[in-house]
Protein backbone atom coordinates (compact mmCIF):
# COMPACT_ATOMS: atom_id res chain seq x y z
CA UNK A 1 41.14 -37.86 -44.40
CA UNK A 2 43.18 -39.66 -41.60
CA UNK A 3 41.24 -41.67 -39.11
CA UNK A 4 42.94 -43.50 -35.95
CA UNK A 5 41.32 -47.15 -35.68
CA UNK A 6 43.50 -49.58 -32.98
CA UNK A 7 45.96 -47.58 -32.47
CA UNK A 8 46.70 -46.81 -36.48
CA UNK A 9 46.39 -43.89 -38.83
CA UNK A 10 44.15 -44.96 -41.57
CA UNK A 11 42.89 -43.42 -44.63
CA UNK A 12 39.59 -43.05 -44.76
CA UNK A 13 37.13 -41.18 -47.76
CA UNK A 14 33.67 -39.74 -46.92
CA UNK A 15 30.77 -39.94 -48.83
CA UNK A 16 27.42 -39.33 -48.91
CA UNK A 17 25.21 -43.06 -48.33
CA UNK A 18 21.58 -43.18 -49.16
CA UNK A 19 19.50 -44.62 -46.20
CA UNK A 20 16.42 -44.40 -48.26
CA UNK A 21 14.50 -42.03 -46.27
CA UNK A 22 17.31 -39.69 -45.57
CA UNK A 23 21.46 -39.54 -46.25
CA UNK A 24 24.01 -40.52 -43.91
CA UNK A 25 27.74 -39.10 -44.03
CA UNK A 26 29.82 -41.76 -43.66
CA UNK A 27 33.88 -42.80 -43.98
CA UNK A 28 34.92 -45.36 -46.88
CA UNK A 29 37.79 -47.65 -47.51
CA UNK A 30 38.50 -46.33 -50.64
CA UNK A 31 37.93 -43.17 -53.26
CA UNK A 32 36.09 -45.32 -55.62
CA UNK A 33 33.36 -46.64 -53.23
CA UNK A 34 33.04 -43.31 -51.65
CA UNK A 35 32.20 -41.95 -54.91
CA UNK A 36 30.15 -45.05 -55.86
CA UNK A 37 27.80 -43.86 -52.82
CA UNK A 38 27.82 -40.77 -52.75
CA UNK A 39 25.99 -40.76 -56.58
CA UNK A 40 23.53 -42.89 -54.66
CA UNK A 41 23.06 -40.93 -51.73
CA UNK A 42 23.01 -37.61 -54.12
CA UNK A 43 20.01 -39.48 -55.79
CA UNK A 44 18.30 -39.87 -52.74
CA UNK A 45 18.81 -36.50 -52.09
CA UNK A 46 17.12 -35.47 -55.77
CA UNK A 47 14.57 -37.48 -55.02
CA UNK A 48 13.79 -36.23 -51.24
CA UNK A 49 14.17 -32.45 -52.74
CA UNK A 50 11.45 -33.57 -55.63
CA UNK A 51 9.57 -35.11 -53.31
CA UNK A 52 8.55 -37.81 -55.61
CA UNK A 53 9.41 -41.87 -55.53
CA UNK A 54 10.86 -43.71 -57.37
CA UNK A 55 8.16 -46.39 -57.88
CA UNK A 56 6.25 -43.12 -59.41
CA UNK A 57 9.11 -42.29 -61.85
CA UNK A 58 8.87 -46.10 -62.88
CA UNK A 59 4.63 -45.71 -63.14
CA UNK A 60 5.61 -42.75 -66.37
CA UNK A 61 7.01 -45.36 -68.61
CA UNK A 62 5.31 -47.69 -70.64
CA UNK A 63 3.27 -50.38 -69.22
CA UNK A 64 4.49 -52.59 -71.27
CA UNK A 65 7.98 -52.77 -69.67
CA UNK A 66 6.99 -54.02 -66.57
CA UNK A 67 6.97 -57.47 -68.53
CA UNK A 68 8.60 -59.09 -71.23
CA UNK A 69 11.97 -60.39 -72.16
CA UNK A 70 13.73 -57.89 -70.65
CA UNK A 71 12.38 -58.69 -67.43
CA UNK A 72 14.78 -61.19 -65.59
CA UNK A 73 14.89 -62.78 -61.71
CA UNK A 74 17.24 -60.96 -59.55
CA UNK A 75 17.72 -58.08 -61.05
CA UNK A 76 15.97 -54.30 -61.06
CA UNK A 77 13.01 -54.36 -63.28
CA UNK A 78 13.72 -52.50 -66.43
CA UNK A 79 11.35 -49.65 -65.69
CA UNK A 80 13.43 -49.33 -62.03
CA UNK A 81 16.45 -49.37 -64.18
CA UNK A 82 15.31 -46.59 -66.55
CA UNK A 83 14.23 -44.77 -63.83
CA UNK A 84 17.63 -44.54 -62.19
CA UNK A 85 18.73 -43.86 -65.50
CA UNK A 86 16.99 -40.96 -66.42
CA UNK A 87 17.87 -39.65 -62.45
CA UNK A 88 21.33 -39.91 -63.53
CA UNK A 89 20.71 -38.11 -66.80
CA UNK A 90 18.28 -35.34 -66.02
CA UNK A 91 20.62 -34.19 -62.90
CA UNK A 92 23.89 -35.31 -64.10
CA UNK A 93 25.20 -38.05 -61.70
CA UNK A 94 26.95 -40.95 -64.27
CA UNK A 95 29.69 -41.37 -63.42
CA UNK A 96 31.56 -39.18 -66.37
CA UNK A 97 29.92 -35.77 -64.69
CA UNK A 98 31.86 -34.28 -61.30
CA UNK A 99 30.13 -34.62 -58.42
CA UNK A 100 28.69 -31.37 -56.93
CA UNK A 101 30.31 -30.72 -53.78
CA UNK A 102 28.56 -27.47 -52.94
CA UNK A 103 25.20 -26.29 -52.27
CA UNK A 104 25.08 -24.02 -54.92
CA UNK A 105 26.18 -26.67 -57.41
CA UNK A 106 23.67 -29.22 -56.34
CA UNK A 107 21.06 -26.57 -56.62
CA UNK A 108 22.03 -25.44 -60.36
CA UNK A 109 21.67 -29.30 -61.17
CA UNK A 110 17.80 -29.82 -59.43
CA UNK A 111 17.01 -26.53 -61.37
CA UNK A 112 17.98 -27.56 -64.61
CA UNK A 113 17.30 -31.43 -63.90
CA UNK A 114 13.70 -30.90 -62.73
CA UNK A 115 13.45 -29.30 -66.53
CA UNK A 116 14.93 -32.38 -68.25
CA UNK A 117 13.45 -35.40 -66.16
CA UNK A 118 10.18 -36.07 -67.98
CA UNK A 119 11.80 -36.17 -71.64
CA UNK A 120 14.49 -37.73 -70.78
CA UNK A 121 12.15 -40.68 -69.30
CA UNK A 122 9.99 -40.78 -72.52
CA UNK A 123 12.99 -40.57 -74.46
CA UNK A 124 14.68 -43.97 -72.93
CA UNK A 125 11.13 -45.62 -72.63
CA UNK A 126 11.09 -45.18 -76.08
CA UNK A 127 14.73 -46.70 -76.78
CA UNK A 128 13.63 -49.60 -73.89
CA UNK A 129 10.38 -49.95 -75.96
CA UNK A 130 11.94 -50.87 -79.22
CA UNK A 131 14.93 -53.13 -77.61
CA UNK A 132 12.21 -54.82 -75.88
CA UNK A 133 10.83 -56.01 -78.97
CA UNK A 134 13.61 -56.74 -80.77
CA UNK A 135 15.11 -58.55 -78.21
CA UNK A 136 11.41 -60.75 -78.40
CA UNK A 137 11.38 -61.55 -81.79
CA UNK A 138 15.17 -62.81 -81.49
CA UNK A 139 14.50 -65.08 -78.92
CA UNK A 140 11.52 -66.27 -80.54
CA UNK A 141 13.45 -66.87 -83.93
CA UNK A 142 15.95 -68.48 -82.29
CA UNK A 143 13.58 -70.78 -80.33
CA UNK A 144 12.05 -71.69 -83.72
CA UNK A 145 15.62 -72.75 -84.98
CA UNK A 146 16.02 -74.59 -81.73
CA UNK A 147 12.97 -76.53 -82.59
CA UNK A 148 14.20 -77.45 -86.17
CA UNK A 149 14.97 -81.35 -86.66
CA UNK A 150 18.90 -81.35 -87.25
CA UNK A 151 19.25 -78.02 -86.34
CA UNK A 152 23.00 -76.84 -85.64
CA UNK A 153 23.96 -76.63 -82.52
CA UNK A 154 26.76 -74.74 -83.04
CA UNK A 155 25.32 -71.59 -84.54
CA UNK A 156 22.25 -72.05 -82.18
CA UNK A 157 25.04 -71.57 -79.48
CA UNK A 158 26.81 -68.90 -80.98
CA UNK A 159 23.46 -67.30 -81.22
CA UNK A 160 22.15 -67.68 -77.73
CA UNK A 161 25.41 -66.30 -76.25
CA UNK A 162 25.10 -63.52 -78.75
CA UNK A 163 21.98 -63.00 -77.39
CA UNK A 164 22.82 -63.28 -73.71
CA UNK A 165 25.64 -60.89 -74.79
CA UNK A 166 23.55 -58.12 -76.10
CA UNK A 167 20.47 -57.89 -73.53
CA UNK A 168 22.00 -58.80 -70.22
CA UNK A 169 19.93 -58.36 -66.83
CA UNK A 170 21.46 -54.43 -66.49
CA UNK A 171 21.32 -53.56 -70.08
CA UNK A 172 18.99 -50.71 -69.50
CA UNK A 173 20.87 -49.74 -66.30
CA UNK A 174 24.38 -50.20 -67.54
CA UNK A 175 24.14 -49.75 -71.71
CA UNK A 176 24.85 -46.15 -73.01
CA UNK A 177 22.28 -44.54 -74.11
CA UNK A 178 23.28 -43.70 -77.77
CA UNK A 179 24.49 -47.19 -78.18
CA UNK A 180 20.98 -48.51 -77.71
CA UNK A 181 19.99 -47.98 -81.26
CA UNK A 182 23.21 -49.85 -82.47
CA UNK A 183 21.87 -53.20 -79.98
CA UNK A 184 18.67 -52.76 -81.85
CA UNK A 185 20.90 -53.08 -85.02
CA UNK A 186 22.81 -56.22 -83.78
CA UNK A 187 19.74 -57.76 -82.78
CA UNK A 188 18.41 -57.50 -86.39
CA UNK A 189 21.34 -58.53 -87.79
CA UNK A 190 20.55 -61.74 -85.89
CA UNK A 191 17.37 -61.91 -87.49
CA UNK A 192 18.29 -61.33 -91.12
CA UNK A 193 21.64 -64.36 -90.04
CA UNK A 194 18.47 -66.78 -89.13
CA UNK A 195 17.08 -67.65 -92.14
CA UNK A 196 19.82 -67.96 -94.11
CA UNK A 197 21.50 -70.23 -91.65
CA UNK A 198 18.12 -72.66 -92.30
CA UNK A 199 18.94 -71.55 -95.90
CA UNK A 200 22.86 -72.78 -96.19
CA UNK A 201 24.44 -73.58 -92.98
CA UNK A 202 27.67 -74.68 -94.58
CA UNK A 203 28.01 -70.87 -95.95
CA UNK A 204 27.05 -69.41 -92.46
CA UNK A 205 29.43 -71.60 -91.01
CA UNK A 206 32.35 -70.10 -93.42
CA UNK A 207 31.57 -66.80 -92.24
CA UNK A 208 31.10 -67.09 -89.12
CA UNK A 209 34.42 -68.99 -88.52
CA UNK A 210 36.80 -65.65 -89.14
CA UNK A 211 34.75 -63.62 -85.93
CA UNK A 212 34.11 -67.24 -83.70
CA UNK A 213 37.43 -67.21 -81.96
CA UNK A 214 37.39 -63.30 -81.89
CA UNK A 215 34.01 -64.03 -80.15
CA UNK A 216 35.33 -66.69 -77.83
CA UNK A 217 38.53 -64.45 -76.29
């Protein structure tokens, strides 16, 4: 829509802003934040029509994500991030469904979201679960290199950024949720690479030089 501001005809987008104990309508600069908030302020508005928290969302997945290597400072905890997940999920608001823009639509998505909520959270504590620990016993095997006399720093860098690369702050925010399992893979892979590299780091070098500037771009 066209708003007048100074004298000029902008454009201006509306959208739909959580205020976290209600939802504002409000005008945008652009399409793309408009939409951006509007998927926020419909999940406020799930969550008002449920009338559940989020924190109490977060309390249905395992304990054992509220700490751990997944955990990291200045970001959503991962049980915060799979809850917002799931949200998305059960009541289809990522970003590849439509928005609803009716009533009627909105209400067809809390009836069949209210159906699909607590699987889909056990589903992706499950997936967080097993990351979790994979991502622990990666760090912890590459710490153990680290400590090595003569280890080599290269690899250990290449294998820290790998790391870093693989289980960022928003992984369980931001990471699809099929490709989960195939992190768990990678993160493996990194395990089984370990040893040998303490094994024959001339060989690992030779392999790894073909991917490293791939890697690097």
């Amino acid at each position: 829509m066209t708003v007048a501001v100074g004298g000029r005809a902008l454009l201006a987008y509306p959208a739909l802003v959580d205020a976290e104990r209600a939802v504002d309508l409000r005008l945008l600069e652009s399409a793309e934040a408009a939409a951006a908030a509007t998927r926020d302020g419909l999940r406020r508005l799930v969550l008002l029509q449920l009338g559940t928290p989020l924190a109490k969302l977060e309390n249905q997945l395992p304990p054992a994500l509220a700490s751990g290597p997944l955990v990291a400072p200045r970001a959503p905890s991962p049980r915060q991030q799979l809850a917002l997940r799931a949200l998305d999920l059960a009541f289809g608001l990522t970003p590849a469904d439509p928005l609803p823009r009716r009533k009627a639509e909105f209400t067809a998505r809390m009836s069949a979201g209210r159906g699909e909520l607590a699987a889909t959270l056990v589903r992706l504590g499950r997936a967080a679960v097993e990351v979790s620990a994979e991502v622990d016993k990666t760090a912890a095997a590459i710490k153990g290199l680290a400590a090595r006399p003569g280890h080599p720093r290269a690899a250990l860098d290449d294998l820290r950024s790998q790391l870093a690369h693989l289980a960022p702050p928003d992984l369980l925010r931001v990471t699809p949720e099929g490709r989960l399992a195939h992190i768990v893979r990678y993160l493996r892979a990194i395990q089984v690479r370990l040893p040998r590299l303490i094994h024959d780091p001339r060989k690992d070098d030779a392999k790894a030089a073909p991917v490293t500037p791939l890697w690097q771009r």
